[in-house]
N, C-alpha and C. Protein backbone atom coordinates (compact mmCIF):
# COMPACT_ATOMS: atom_id res chain seq x y z
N UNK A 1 87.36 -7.26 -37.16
CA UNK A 1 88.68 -7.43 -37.76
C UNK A 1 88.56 -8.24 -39.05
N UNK A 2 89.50 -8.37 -40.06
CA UNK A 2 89.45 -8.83 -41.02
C UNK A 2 90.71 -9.39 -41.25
N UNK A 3 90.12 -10.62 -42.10
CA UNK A 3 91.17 -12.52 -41.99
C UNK A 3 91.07 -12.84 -43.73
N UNK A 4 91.89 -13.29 -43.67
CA UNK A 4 92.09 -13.63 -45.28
C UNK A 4 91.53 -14.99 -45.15
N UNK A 5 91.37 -15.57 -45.93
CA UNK A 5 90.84 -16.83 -46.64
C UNK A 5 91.42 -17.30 -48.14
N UNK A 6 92.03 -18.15 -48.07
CA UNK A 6 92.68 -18.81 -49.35
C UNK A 6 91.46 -20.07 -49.72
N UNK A 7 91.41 -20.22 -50.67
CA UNK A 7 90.87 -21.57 -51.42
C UNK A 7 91.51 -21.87 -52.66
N UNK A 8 92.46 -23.31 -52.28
CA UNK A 8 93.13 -23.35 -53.61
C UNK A 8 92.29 -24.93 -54.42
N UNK A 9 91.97 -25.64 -55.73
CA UNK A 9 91.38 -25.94 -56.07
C UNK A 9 92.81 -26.37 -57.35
N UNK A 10 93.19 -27.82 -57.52
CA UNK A 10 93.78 -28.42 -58.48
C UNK A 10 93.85 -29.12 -58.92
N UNK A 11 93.70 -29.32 -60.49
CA UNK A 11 93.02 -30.54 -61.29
C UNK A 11 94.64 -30.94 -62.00
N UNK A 12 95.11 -32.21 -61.72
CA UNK A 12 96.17 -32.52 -62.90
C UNK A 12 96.31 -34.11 -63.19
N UNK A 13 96.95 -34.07 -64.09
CA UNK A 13 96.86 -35.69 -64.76
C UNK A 13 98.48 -35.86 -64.40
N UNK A 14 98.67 -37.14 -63.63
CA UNK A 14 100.10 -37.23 -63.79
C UNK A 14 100.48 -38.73 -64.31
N UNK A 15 101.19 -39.18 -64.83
CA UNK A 15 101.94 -40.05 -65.96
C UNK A 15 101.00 -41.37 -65.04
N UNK A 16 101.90 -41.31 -63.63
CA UNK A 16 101.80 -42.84 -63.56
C UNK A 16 100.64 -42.80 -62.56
N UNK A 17 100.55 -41.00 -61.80
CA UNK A 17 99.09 -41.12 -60.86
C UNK A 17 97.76 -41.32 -61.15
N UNK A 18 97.81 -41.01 -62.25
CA UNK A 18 96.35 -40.31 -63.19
C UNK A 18 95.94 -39.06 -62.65
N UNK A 19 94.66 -39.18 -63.46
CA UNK A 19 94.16 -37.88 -62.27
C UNK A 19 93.53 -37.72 -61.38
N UNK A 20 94.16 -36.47 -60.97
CA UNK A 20 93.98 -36.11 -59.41
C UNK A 20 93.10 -34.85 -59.29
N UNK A 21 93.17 -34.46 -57.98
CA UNK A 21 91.94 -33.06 -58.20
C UNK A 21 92.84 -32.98 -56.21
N UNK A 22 92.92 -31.54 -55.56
CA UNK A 22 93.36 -30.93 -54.42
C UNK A 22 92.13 -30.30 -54.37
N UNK A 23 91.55 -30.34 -53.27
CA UNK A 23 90.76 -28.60 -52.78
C UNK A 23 91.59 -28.39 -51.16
N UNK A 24 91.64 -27.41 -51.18
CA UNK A 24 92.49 -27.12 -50.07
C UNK A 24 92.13 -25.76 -49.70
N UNK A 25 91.27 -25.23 -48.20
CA UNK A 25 91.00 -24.26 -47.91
C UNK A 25 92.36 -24.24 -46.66
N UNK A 26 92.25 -22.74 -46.98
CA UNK A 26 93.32 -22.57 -45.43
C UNK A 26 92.90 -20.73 -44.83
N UNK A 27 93.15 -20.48 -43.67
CA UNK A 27 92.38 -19.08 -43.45
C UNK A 27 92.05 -19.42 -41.92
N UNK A 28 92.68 -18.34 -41.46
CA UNK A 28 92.07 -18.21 -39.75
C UNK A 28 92.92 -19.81 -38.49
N UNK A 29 94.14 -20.15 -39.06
CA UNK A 29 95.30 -20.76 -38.39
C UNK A 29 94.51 -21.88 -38.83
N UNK A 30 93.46 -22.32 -39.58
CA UNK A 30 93.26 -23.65 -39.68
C UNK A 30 93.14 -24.16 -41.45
N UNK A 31 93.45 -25.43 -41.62
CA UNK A 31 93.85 -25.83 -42.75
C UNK A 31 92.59 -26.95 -42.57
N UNK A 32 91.98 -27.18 -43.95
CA UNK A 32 91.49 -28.61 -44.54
C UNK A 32 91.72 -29.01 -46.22
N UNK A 33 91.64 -29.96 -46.24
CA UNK A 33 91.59 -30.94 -47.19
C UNK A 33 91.81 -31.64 -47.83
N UNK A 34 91.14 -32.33 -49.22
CA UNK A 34 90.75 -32.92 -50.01
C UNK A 34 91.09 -33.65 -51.08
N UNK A 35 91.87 -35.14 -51.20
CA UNK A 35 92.50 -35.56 -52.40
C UNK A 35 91.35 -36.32 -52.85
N UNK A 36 91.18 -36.08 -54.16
CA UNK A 36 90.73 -37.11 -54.74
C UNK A 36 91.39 -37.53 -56.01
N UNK A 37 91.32 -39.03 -55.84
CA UNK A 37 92.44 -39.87 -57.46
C UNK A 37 91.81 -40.59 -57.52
N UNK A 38 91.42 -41.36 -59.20
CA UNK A 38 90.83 -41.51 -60.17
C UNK A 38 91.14 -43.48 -59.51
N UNK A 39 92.77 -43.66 -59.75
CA UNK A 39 93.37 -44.78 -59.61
C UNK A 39 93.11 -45.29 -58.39
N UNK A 40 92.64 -46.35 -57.76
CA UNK A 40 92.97 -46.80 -56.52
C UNK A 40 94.07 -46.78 -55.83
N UNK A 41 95.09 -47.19 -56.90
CA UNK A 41 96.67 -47.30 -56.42
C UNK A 41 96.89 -46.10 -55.93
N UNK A 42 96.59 -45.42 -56.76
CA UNK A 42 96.92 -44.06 -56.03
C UNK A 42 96.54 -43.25 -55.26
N UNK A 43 94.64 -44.04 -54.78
CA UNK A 43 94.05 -43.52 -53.73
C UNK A 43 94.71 -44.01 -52.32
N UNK A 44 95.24 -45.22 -52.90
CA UNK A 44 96.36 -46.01 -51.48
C UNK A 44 97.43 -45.09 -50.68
N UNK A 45 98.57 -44.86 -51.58
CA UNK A 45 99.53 -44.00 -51.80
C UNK A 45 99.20 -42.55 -51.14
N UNK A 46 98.00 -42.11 -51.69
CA UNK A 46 97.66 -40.72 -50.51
C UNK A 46 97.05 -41.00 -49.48
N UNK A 47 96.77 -42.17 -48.99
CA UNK A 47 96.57 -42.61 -47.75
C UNK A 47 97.23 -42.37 -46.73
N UNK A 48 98.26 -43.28 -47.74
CA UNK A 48 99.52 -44.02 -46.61
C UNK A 48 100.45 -42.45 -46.16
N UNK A 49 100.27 -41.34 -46.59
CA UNK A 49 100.97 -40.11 -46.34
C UNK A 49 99.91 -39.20 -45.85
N UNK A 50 98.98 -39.22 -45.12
CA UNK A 50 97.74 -38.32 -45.00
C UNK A 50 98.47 -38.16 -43.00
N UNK A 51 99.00 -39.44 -42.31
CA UNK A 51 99.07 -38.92 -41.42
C UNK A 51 100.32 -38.10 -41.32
N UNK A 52 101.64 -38.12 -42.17
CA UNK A 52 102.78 -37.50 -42.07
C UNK A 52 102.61 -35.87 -42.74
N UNK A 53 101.45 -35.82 -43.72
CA UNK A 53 100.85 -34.54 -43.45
C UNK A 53 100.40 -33.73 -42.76
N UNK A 54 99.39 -34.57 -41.90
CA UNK A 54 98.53 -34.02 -40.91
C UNK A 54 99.32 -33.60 -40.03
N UNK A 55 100.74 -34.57 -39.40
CA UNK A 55 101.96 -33.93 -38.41
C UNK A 55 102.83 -33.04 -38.47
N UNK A 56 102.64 -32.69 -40.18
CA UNK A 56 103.63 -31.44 -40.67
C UNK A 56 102.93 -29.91 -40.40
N UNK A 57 101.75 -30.07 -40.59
CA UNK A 57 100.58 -29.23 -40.86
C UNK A 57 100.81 -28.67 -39.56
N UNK A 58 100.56 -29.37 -38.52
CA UNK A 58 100.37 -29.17 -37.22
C UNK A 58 101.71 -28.24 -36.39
N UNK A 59 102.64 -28.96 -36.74
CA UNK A 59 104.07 -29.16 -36.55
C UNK A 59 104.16 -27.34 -37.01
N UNK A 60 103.92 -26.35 -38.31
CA UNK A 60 103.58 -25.15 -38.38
C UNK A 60 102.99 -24.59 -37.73
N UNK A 61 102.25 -25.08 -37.08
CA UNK A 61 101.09 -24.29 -36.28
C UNK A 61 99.91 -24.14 -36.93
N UNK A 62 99.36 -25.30 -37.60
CA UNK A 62 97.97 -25.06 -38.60
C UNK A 62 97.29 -26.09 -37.77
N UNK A 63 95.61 -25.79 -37.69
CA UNK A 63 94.49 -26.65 -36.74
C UNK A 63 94.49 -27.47 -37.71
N UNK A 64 94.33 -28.57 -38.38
CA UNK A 64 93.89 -29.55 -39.15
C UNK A 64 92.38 -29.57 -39.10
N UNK A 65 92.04 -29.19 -39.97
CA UNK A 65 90.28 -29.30 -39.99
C UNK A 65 89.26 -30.55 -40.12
N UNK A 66 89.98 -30.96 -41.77
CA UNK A 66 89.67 -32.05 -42.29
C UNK A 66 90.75 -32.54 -43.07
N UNK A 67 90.93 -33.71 -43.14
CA UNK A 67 91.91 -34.13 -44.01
C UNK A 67 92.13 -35.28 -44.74
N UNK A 68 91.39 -35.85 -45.69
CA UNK A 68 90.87 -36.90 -46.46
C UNK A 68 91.11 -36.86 -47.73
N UNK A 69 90.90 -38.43 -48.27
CA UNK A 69 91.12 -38.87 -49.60
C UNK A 69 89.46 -39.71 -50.18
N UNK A 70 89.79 -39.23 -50.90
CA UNK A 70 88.25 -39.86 -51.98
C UNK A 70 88.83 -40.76 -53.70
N UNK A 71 87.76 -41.46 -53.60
CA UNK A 71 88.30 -42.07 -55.03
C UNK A 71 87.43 -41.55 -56.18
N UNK A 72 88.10 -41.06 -57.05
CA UNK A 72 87.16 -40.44 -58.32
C UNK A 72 88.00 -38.86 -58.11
N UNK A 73 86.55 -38.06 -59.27
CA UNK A 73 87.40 -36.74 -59.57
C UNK A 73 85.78 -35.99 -59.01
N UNK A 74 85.68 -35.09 -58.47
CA UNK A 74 84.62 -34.26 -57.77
C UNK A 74 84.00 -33.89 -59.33
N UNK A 75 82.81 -33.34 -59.37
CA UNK A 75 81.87 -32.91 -60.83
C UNK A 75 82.74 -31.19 -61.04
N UNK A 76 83.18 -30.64 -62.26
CA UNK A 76 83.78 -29.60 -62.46
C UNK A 76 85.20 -29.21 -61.82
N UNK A 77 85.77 -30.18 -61.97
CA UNK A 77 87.06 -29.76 -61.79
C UNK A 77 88.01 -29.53 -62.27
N UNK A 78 88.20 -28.47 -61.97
CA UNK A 78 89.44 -27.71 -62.87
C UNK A 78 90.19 -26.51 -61.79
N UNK A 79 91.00 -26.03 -62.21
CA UNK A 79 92.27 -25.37 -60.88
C UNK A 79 91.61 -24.17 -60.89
N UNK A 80 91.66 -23.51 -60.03
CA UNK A 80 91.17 -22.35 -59.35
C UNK A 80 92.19 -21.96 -58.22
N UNK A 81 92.49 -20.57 -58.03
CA UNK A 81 92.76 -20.06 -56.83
C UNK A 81 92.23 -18.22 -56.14
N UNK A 82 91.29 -18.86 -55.45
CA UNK A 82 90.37 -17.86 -54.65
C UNK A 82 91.29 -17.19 -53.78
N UNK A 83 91.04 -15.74 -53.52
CA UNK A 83 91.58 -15.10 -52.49
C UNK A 83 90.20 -14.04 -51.66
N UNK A 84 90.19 -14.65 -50.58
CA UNK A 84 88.65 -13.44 -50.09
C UNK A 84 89.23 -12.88 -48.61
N UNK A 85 89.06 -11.50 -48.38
CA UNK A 85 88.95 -10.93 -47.28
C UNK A 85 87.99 -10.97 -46.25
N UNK A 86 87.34 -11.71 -45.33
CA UNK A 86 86.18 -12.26 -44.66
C UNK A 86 86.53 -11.09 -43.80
N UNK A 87 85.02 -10.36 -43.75
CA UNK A 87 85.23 -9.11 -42.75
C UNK A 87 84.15 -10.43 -41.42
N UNK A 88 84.83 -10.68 -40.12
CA UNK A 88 84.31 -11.15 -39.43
C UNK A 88 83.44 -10.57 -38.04
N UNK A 89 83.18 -9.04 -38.69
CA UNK A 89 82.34 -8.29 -37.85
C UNK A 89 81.04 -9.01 -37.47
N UNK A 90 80.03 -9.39 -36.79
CA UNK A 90 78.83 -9.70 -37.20
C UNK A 90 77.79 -8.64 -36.32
């Protein structure tokens, strides 16, 4: 059978956040990921909301995979959005 797979990937600068960077895979009822911000303050701030995510996520019916914050910006980041058909025959 065959399952979609999303990978979304977002780089933005915001006024008072700085910048930020999302990777966010989702595909096959389960969701993960990835904030990373530049600012501490603002690595705080996506902290302090990582578990009222994780309960929303769930709350849809999505597995929570991984779900974390990092400080800094990952090497090459810039926005992307992947779409792949995973044929899961093996």
């Amino acid at each position: 059978s065959r399952n979609t797979e999303w990978k979304l990937s977002l780089a933005m600068n915001l006024d008072e956040a700085g910048p930020m960077h999302f990777d966010v895979s989702l595909g096959f009822g389960k969701i993960s990921a990835q904030v990373w911000a530049e600012k501490q303050s603002t690595l705080q701030q996506a902290k302090e909301h990582l578990p009222t995510l994780r309960k929303s996520l769930i709350d849809i019916g999505l597995e929570v995979t991984d779900l974390e914050c990092r400080r800094g910006i990952p090497q090459g980041a810039t926005t992307h959005l992947e779409h792949r058909l995973v044929d899961t025959r093996a």
